[in-house]
C-alpha atoms as a PDB file:
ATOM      1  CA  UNK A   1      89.804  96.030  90.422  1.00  0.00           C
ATOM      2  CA  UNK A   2      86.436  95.478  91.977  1.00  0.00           C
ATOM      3  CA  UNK A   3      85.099  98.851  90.074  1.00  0.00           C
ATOM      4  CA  UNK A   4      86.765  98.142  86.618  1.00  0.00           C
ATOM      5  CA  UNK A   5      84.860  95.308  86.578  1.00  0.00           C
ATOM      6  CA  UNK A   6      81.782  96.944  87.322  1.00  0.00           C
ATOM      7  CA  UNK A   7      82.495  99.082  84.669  1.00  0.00           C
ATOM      8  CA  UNK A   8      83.056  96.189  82.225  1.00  0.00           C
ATOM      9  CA  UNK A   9      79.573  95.425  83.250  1.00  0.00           C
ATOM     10  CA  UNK A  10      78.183  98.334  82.389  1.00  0.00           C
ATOM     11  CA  UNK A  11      80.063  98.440  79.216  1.00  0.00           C
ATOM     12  CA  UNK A  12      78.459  95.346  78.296  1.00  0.00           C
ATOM     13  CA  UNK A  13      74.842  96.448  79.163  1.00  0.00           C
ATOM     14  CA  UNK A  14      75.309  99.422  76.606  1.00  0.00           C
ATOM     15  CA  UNK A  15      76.592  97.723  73.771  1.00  0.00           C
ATOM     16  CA  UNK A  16      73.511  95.668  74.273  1.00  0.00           C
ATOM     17  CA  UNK A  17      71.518  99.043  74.474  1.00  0.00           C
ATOM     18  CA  UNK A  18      73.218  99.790  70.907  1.00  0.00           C
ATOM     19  CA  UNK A  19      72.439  96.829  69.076  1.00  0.00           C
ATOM     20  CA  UNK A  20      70.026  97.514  66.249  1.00  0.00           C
ATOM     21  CA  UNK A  21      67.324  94.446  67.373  1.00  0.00           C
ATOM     22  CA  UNK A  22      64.335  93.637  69.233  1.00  0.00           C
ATOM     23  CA  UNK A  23      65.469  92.301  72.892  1.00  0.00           C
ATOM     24  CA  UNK A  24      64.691  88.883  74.059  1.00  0.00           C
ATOM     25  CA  UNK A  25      63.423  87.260  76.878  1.00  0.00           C
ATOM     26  CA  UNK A  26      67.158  86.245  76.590  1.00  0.00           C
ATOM     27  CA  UNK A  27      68.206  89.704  76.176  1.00  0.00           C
ATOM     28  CA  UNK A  28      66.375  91.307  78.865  1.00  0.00           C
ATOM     29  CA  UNK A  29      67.229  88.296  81.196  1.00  0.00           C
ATOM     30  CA  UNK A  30      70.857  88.971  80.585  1.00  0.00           C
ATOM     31  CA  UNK A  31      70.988  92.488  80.652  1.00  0.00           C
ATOM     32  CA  UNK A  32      69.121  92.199  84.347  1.00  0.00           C
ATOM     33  CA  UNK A  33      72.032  89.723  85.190  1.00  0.00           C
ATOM     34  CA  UNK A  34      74.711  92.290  84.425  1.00  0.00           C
ATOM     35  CA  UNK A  35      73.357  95.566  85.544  1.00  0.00           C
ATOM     36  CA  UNK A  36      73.236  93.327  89.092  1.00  0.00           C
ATOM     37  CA  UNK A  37      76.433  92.561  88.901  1.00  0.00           C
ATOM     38  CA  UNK A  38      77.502  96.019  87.735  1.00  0.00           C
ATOM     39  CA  UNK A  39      75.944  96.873  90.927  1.00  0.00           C
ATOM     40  CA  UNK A  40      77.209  94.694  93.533  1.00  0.00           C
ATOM     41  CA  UNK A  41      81.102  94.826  92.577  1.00  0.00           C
ATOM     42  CA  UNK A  42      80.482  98.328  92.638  1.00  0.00           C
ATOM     43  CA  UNK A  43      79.366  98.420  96.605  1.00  0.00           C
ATOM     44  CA  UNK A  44      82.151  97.157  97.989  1.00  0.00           C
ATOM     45  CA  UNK A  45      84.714 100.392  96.524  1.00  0.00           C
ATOM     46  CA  UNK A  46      81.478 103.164  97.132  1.00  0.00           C
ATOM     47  CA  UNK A  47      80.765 101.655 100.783  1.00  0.00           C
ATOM     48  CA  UNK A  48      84.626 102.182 101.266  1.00  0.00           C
ATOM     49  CA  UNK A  49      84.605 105.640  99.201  1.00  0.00           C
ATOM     50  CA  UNK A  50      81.992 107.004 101.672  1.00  0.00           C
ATOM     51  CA  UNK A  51      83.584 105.795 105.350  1.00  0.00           C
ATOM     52  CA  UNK A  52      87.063 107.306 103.818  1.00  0.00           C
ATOM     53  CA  UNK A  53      84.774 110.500 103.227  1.00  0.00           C
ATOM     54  CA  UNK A  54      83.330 110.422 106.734  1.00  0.00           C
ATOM     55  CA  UNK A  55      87.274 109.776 108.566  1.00  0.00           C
ATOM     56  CA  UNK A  56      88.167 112.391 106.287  1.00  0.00           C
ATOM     57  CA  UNK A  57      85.751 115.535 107.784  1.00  0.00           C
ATOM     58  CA  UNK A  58      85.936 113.776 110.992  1.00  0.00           C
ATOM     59  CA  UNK A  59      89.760 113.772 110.950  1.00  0.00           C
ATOM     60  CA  UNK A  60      89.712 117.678 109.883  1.00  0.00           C
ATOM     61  CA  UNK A  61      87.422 118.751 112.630  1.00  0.00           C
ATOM     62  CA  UNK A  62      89.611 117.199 115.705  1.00  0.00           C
ATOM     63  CA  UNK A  63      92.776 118.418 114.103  1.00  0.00           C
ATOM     64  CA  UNK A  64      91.244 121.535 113.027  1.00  0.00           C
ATOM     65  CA  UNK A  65      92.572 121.429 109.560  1.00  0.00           C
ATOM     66  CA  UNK A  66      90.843 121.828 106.260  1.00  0.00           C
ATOM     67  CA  UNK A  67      93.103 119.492 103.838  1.00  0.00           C
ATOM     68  CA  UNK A  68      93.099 116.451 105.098  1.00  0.00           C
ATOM     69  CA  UNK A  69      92.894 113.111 103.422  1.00  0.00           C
ATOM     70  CA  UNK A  70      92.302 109.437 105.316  1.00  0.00           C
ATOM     71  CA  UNK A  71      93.153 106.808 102.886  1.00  0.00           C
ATOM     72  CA  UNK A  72      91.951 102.988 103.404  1.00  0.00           C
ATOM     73  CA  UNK A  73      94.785 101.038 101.957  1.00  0.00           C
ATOM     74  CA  UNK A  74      93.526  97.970  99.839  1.00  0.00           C
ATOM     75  CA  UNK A  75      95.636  94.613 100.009  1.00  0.00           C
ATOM     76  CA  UNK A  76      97.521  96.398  96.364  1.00  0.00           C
ATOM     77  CA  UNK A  77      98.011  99.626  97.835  1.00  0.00           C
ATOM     78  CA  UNK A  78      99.890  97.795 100.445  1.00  0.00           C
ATOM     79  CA  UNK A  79     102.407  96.175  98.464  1.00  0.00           C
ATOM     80  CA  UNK A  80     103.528  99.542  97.080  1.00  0.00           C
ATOM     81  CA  UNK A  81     103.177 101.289 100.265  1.00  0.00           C
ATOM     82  CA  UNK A  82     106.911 101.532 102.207  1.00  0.00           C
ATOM     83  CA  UNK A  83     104.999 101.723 105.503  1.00  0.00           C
ATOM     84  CA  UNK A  84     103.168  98.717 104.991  1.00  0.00           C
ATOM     85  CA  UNK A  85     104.739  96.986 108.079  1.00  0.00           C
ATOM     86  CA  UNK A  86     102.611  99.306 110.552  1.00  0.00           C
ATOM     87  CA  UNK A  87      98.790  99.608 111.129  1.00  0.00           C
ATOM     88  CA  UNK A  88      98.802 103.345 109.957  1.00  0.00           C
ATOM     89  CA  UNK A  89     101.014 106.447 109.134  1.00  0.00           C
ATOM     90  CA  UNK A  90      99.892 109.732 108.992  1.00  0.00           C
ATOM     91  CA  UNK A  91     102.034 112.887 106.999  1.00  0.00           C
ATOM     92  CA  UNK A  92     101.545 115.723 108.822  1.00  0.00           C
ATOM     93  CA  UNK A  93     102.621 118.526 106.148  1.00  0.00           C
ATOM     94  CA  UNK A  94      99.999 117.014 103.625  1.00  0.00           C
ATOM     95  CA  UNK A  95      97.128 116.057 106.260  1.00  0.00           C
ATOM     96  CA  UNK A  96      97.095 112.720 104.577  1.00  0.00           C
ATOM     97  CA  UNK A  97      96.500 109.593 106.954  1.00  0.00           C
ATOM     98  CA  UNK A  98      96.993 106.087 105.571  1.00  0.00           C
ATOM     99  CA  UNK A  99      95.249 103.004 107.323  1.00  0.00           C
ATOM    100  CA  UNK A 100      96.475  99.282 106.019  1.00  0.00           C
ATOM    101  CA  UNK A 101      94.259  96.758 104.956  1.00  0.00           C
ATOM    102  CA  UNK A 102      91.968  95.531 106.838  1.00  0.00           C
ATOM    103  CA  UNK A 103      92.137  98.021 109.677  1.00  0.00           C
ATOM    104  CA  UNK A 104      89.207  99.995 107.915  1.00  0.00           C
ATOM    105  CA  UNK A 105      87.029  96.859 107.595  1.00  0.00           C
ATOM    106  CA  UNK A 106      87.888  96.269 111.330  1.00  0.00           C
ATOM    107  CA  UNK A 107      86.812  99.483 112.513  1.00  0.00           C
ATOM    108  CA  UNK A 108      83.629  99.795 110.179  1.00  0.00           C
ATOM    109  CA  UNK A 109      82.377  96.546 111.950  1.00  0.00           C
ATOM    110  CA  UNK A 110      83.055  97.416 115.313  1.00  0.00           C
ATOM    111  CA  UNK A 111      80.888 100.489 114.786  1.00  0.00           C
ATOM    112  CA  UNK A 112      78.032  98.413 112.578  1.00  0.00           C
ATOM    113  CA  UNK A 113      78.208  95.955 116.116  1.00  0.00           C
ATOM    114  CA  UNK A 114      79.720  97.445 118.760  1.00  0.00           C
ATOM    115  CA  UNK A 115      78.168  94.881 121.341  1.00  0.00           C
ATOM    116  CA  UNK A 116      79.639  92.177 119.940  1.00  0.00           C
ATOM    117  CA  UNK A 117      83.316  93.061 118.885  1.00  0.00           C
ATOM    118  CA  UNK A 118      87.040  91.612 118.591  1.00  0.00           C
ATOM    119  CA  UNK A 119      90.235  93.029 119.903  1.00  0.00           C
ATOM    120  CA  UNK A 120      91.523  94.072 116.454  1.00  0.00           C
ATOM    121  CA  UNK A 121      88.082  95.648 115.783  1.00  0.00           C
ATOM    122  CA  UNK A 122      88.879  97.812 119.249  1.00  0.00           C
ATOM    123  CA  UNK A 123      92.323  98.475 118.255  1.00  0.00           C
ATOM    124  CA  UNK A 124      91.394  99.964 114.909  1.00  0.00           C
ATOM    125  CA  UNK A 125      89.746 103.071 116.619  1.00  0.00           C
ATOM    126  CA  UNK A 126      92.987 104.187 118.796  1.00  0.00           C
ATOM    127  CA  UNK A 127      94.884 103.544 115.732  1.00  0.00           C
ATOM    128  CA  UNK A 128      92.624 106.077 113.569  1.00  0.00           C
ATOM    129  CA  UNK A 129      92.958 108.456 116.809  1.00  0.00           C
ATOM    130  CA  UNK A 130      96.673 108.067 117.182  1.00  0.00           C
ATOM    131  CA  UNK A 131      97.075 109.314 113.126  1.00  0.00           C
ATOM    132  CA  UNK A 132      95.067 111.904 113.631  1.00  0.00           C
ATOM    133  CA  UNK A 133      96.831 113.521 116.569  1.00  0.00           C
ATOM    134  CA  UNK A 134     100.178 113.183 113.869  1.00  0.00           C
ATOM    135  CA  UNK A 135      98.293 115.600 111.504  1.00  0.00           C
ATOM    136  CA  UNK A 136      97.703 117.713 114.613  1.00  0.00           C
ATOM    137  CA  UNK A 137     101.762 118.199 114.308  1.00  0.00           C
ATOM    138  CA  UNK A 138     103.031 115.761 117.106  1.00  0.00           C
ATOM    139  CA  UNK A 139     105.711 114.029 116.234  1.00  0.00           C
ATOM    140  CA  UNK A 140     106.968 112.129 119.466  1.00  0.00           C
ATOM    141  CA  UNK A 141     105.243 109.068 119.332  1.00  0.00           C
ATOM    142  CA  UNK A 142     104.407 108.488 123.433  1.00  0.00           C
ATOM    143  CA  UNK A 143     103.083 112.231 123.195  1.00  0.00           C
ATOM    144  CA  UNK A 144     100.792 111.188 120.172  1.00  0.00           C
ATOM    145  CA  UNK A 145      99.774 108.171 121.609  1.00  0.00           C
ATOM    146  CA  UNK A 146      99.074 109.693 124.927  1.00  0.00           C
ATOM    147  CA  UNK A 147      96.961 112.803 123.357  1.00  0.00           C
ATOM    148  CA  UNK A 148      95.037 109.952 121.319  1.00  0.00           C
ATOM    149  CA  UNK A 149      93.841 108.078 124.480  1.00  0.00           C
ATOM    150  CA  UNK A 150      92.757 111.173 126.199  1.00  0.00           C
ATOM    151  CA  UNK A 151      90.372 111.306 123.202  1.00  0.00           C
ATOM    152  CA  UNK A 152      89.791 108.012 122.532  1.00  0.00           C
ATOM    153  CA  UNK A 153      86.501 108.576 124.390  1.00  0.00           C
ATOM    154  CA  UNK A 154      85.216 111.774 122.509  1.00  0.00           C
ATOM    155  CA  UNK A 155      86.261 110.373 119.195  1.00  0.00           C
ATOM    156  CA  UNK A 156      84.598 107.056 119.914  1.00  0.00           C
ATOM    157  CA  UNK A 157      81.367 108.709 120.424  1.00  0.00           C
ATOM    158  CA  UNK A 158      81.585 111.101 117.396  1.00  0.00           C
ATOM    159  CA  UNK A 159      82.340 107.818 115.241  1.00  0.00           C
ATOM    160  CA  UNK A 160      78.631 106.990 116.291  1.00  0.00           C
ATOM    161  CA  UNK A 161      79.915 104.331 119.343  1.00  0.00           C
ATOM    162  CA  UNK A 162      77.027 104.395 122.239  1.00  0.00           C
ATOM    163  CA  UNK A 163      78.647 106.896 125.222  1.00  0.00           C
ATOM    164  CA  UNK A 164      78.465 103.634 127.594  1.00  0.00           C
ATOM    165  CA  UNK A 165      80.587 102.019 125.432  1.00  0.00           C
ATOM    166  CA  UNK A 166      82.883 104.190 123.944  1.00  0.00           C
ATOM    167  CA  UNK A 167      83.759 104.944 127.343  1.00  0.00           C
ATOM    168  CA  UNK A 168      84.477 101.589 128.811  1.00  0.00           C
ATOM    169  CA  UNK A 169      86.672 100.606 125.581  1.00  0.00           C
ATOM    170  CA  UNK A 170      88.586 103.556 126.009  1.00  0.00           C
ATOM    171  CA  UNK A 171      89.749 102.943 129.814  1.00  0.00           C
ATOM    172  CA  UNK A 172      90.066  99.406 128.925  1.00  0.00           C
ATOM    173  CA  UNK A 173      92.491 100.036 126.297  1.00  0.00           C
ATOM    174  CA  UNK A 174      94.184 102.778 128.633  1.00  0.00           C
ATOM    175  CA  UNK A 175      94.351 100.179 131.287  1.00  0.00           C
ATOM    176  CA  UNK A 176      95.444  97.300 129.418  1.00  0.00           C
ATOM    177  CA  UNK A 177      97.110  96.990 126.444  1.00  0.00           C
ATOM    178  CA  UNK A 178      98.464 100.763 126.548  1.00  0.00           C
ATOM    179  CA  UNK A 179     100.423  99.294 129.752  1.00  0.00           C
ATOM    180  CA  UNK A 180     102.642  96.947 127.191  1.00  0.00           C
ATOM    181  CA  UNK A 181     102.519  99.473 124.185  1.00  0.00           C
ATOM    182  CA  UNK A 182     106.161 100.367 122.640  1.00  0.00           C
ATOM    183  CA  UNK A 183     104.546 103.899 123.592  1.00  0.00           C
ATOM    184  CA  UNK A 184     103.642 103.706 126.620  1.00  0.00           C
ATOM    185  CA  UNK A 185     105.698 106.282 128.786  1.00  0.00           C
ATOM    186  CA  UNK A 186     104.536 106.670 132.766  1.00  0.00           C
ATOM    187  CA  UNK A 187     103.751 110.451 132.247  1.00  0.00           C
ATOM    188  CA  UNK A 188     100.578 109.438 130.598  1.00  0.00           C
ATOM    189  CA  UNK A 189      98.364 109.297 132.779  1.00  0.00           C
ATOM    190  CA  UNK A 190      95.954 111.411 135.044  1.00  0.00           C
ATOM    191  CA  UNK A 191      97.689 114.447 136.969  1.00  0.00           C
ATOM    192  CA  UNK A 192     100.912 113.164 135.038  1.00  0.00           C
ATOM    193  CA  UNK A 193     102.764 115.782 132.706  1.00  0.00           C
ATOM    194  CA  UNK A 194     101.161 114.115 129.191  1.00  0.00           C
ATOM    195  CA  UNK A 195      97.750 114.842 131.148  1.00  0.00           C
ATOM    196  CA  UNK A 196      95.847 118.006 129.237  1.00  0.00           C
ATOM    197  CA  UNK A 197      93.252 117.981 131.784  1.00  0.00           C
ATOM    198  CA  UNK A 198      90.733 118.159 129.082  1.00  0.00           C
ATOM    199  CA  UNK A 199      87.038 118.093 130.204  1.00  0.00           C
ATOM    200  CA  UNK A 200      86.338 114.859 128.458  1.00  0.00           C
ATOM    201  CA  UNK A 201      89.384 112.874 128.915  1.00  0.00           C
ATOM    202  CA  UNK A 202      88.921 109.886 128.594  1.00  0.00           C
ATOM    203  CA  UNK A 203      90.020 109.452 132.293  1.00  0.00           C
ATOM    204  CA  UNK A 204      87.835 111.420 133.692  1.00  0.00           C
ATOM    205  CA  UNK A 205      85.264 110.279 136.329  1.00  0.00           C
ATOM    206  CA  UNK A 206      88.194 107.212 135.964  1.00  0.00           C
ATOM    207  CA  UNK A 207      87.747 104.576 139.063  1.00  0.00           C
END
């Protein structure tokens, strides 16, 4: 919506362009008016456009596939979207991962502020994490969930979180709300049989 409307704009400034006259003050004032407006509905969809494009290559390099797609569902993709009812949902013979509104906001502050941040904003990263270990062809959802926290920590930092504090989210979430999760499952956990002993699990160096 927000970009047709920015295109209206800019529809409007070239039929101005086309007019056979001398422009105004008036004209020039109103033409500045619109290319400015042209311009700010159109940041909100190309701000969005480029963090999909980031998840995307991000998403292909941990799961080590090349055709993968991370969608960030608006508030109208969600009514259409069957799986609207959960936080994300990934296809794993397409590559495609779908986030729902406003879990991609979330997660874009938390990174812009990372210092000062709210539980959703935390929660977006293990959701991103958990989708992308789907692609990866896991299908058990405690064995997803328990490959995505051991790395929850790498991931955070390659999102552009500090080390300190990708770290410290990462055994917070392990420690906390994993414990209630509908997927949490006693054989995740260090020297358990979920554990991949990978050398920078999140729970290593773990108090």
């Amino acid at each position: 919506m927000l970009v047709l409307i920015s295109l209206f704009c800019c529809w409007l400034v070239f039929r101005e362009f086309r007019k056979e006259k001398a422009f105004t003050n008036f004209d020039r004032g109103y033409i500045v008016v619109l290319v400015m407006l042209a311009m700010l509905f159109a940041w909100s969809p190309i701000r969005y456009w480029r963090f999909e494009s980031f998840l995307t290559n991000l998403a292909s390099q941990i799961a080590n596939r090349s055709d993968v797609e991370v969608h960030c569902n608006t508030p109208v993709d969600a009514i259409f979207d069957n799986a609207a009812t959960v936080a994300g949902h990934a296809t794993i013979e397409t590559g495609r991962i779908v986030l729902q509104y406003p879990l991609c906001a979330q997660l874009m502050d938390y990174l812009d502020d990372p210092h000062n941040v709210t539980k959703r904003e935390k929660y977006s990263v293990i959701v991103y994490v958990h989708e992308v270990m789907h692609i990866r062809g896991e299908r058990n959802e405690q064995r997803t969930e328990c490959q995505a926290i051991q790395r929850l920590f790498r991931v955070g930092m390659l999102l552009g979180l500090p080390a300190h504090i990708a770290k410290q989210d990462a055994i917070t979430y392990f420690k906390g709300d994993f414990q209630k999760h509908p997927y949490f499952s006693t054989a995740c956990a260090p020297g358990a049989s979920m554990d991949e002993r990978l050398p920078d699990s999140t729970w290593v160096g773990m108090d």
